[in-house]
Protein backbone atom coordinates (compact mmCIF):
# COMPACT_ATOMS: atom_id res chain seq x y z
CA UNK A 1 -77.31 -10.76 16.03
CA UNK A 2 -79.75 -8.46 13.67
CA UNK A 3 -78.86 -5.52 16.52
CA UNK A 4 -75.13 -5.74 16.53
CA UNK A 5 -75.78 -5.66 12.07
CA UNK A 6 -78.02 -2.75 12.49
CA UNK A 7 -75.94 -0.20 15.37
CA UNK A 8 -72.78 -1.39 12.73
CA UNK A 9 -75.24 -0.03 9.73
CA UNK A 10 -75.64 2.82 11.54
CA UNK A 11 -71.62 4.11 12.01
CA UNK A 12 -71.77 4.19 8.54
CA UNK A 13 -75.22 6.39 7.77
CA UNK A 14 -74.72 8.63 10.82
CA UNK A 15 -72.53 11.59 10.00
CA UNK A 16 -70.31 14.13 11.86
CA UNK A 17 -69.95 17.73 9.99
CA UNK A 18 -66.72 19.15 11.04
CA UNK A 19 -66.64 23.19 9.57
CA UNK A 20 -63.22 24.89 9.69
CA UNK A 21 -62.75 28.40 9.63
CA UNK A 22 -60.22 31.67 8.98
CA UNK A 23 -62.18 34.84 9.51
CA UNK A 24 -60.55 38.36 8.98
CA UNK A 25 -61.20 40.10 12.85
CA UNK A 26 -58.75 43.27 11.96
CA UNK A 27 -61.94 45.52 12.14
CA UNK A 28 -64.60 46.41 14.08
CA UNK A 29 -67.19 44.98 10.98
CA UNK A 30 -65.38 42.18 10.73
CA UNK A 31 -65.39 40.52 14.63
CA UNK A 32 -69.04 41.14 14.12
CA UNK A 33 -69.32 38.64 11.33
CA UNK A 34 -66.95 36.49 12.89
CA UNK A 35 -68.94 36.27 16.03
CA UNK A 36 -72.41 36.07 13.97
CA UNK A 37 -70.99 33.31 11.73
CA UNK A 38 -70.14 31.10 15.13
CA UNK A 39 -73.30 32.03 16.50
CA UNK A 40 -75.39 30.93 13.53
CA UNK A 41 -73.16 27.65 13.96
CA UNK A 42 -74.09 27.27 17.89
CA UNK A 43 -77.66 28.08 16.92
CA UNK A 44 -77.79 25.24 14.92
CA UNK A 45 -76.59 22.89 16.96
CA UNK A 46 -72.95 22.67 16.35
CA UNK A 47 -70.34 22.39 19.04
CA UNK A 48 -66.49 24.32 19.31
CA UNK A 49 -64.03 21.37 18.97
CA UNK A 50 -61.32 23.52 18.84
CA UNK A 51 -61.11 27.72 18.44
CA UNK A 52 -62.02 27.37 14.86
CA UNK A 53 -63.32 23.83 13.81
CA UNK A 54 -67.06 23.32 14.54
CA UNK A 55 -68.44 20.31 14.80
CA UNK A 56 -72.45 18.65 14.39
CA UNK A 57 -73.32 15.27 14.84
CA UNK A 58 -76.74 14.26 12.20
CA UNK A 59 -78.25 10.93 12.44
CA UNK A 60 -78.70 10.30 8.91
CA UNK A 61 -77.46 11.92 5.63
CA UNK A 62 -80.21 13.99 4.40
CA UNK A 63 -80.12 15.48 7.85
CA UNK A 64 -76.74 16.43 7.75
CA UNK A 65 -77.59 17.98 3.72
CA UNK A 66 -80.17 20.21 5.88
CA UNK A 67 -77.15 21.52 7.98
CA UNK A 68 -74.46 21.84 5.70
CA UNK A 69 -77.25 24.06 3.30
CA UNK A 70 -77.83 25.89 6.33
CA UNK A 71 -74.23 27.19 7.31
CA UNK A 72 -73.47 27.82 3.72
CA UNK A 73 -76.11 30.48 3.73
CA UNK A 74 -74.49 31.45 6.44
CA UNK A 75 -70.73 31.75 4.88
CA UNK A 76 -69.17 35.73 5.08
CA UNK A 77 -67.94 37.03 2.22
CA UNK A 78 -64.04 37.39 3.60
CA UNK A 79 -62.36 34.51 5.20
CA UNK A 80 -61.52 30.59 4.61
CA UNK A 81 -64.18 28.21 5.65
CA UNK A 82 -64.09 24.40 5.09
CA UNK A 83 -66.81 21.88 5.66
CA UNK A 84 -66.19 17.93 5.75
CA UNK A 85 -68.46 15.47 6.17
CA UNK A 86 -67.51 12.15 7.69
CA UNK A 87 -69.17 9.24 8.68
CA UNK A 88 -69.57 8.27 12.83
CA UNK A 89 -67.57 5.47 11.74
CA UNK A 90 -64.92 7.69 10.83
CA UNK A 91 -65.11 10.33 13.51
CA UNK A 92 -64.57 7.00 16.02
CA UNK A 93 -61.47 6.32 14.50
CA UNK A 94 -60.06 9.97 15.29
CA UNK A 95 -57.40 10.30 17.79
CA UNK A 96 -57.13 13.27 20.16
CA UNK A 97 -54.24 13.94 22.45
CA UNK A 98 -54.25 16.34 25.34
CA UNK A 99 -50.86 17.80 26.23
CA UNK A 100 -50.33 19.57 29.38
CA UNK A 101 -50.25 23.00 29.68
CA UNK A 102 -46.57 24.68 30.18
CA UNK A 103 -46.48 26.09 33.73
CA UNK A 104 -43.33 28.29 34.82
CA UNK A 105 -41.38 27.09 37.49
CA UNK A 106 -42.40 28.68 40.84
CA UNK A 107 -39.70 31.36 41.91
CA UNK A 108 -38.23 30.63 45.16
CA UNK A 109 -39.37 32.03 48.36
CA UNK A 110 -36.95 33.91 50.06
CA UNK A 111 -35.33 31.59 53.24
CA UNK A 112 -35.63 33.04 56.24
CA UNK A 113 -32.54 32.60 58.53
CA UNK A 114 -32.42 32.65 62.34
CA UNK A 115 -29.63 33.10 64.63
């Protein structure tokens, strides 16, 4: 009973950081500090979720202050970035749906005929 209260105590003190991001890549400069800014994200431990939404799982909430202080030293000058914190509780609840990828109908081979 006491291990089903404490994995349940847990949802709710372990956190997901999710970091969103818009970065300017127009110029040469600026794919570098895109690219830096990601890596500094994959360096510290963070994960692609999708193109431009990063995500880090911490097991408790003064480990996840350590992270988010660390990728807002981080932050480039131009661009949006976003970073939300949720619980594992919360990030369980998410839904994700995976469409299928659009593929063109195949052309038709041409039919041979014999007489």
């Amino acid at each position: 009973m006491n291990e089903n209260r404490f994995s349940r105590l847990n949802q709710y003190r372990s956190m997901w950081i999710l970091v969103f991001f818009d970065l300017p890549t127009e110029t040469a400069t600026e794919r570098k500090v895109a690219t830096k800014f990601r890596k500094n994200l994959l360096d510290d431990g963070f994960a692609m979720f999708q193109f431009s939404i990063y995500m880090r799982f911490c097991a408790s909430r003064e480990n996840t202050d350590v992270h988010v202080k660390r990728t807002k030293r981080t932050l480039p000058k131009k661009g949006k970035i976003g970073i939300l914190q949720i619980t594992d509780r919360q990030f369980g609840m998410i839904e994700l749906f995976h469409g299928q990828k659009e593929i063109d109908p195949e052309t038709p081979s041409q039919q041979l005929e014999l007489f």
